[in-house]
C-alpha atoms as a PDB file:
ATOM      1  CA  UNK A   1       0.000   0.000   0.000  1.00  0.00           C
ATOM      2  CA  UNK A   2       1.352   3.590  -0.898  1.00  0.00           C
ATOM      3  CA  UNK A   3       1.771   5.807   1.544  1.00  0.00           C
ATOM      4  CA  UNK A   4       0.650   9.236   1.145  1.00  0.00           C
ATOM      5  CA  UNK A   5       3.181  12.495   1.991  1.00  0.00           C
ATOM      6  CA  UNK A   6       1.167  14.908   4.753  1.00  0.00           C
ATOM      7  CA  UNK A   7       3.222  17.699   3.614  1.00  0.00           C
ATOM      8  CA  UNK A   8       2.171  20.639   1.655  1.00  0.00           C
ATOM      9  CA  UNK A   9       3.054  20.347  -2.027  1.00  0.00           C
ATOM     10  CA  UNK A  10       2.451  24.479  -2.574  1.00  0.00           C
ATOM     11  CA  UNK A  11       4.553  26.046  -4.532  1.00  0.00           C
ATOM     12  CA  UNK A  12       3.764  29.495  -4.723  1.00  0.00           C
ATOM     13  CA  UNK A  13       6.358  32.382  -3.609  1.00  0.00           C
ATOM     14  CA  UNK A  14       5.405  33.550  -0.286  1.00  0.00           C
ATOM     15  CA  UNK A  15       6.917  36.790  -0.723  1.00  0.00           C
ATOM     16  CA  UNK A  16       5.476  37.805  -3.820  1.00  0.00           C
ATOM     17  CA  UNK A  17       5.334  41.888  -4.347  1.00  0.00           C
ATOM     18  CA  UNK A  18       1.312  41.987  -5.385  1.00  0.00           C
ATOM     19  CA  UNK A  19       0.660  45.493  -3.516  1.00  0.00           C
ATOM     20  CA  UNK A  20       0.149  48.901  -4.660  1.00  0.00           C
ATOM     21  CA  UNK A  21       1.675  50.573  -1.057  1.00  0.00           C
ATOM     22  CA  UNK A  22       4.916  52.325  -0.890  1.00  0.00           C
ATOM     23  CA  UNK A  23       7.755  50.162  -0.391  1.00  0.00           C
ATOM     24  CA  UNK A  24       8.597  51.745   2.977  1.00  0.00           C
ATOM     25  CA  UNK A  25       4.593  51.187   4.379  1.00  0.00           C
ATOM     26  CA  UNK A  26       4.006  47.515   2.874  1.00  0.00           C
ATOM     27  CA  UNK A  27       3.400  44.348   5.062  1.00  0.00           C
ATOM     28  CA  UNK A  28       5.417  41.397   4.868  1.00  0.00           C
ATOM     29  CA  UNK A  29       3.393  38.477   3.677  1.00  0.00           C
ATOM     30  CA  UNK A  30       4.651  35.073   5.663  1.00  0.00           C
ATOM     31  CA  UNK A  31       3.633  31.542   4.718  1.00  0.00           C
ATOM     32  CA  UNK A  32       3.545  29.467   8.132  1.00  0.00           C
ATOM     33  CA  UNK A  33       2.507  25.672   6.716  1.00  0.00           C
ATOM     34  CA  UNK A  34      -1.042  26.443   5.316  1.00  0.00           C
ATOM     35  CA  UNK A  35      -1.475  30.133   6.900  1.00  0.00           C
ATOM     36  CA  UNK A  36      -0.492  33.523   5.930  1.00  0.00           C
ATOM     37  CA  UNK A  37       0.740  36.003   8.352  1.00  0.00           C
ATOM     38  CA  UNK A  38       0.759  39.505   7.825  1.00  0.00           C
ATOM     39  CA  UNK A  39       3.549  41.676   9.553  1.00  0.00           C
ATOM     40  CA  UNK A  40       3.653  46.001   9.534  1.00  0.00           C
ATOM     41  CA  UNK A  41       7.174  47.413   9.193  1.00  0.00           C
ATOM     42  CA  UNK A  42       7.671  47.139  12.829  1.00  0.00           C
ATOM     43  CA  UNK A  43       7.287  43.501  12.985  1.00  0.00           C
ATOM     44  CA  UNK A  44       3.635  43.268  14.617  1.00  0.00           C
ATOM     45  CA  UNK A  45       1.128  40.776  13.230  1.00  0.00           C
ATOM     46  CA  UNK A  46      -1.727  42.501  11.382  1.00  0.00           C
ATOM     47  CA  UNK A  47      -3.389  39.339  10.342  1.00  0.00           C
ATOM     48  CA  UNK A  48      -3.058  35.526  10.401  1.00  0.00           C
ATOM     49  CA  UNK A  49      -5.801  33.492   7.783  1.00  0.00           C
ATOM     50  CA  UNK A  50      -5.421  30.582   5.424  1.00  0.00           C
ATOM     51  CA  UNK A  51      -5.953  32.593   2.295  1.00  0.00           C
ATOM     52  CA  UNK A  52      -3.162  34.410   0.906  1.00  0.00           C
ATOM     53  CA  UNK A  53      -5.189  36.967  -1.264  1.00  0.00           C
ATOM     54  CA  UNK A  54      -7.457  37.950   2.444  1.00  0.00           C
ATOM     55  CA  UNK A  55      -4.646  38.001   4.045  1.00  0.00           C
ATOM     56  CA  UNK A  56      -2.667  40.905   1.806  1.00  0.00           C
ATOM     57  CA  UNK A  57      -5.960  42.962   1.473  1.00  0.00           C
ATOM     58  CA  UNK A  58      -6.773  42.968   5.133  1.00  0.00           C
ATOM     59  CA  UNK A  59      -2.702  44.261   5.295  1.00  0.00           C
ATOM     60  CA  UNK A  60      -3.145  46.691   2.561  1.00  0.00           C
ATOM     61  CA  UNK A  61      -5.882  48.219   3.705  1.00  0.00           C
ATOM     62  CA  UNK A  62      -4.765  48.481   7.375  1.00  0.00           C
ATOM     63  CA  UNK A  63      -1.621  49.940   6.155  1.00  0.00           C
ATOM     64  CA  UNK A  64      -3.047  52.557   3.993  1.00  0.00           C
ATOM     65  CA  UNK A  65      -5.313  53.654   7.355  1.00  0.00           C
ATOM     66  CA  UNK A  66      -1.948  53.885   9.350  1.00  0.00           C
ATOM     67  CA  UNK A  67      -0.107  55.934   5.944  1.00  0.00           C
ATOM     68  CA  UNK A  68      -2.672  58.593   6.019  1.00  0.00           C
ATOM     69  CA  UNK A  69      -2.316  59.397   9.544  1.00  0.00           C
END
């Protein structure tokens, strides 16, 4: 009988550039097994979900609120 791998076979870049921020104000997008974390520029979580594209528009848009102020 095979036996079946319980690891992840994704291969997608976690730290793809998909955001429209400036450099300097963009979240860091971190793959953790199957969840995305979400980190400002000082290093504190934003947002922790299992999908990727929730995960950066939650960040973007909580970063844009913290730009303008």
């Amino acid at each position: 009988m095979p036996r079946t791998s319980r690891k992840s076979t994704n291969t997608s870049n976690a730290q793809l550039n998909e955001s429209n921020l400036p450099r300097s104000e963009q979240s860091t997008i971190v793959e953790h097994g199957k969840k995305f974390a979400a980190y400002d520029k000082n290093g504190r979580l934003i947002i922790l979900g299992y999908d990727r594209k929730i995960v950066q528009d939650y960040a973007d848009a909580q970063s844009k609120i913290r730009f303008k102020r």
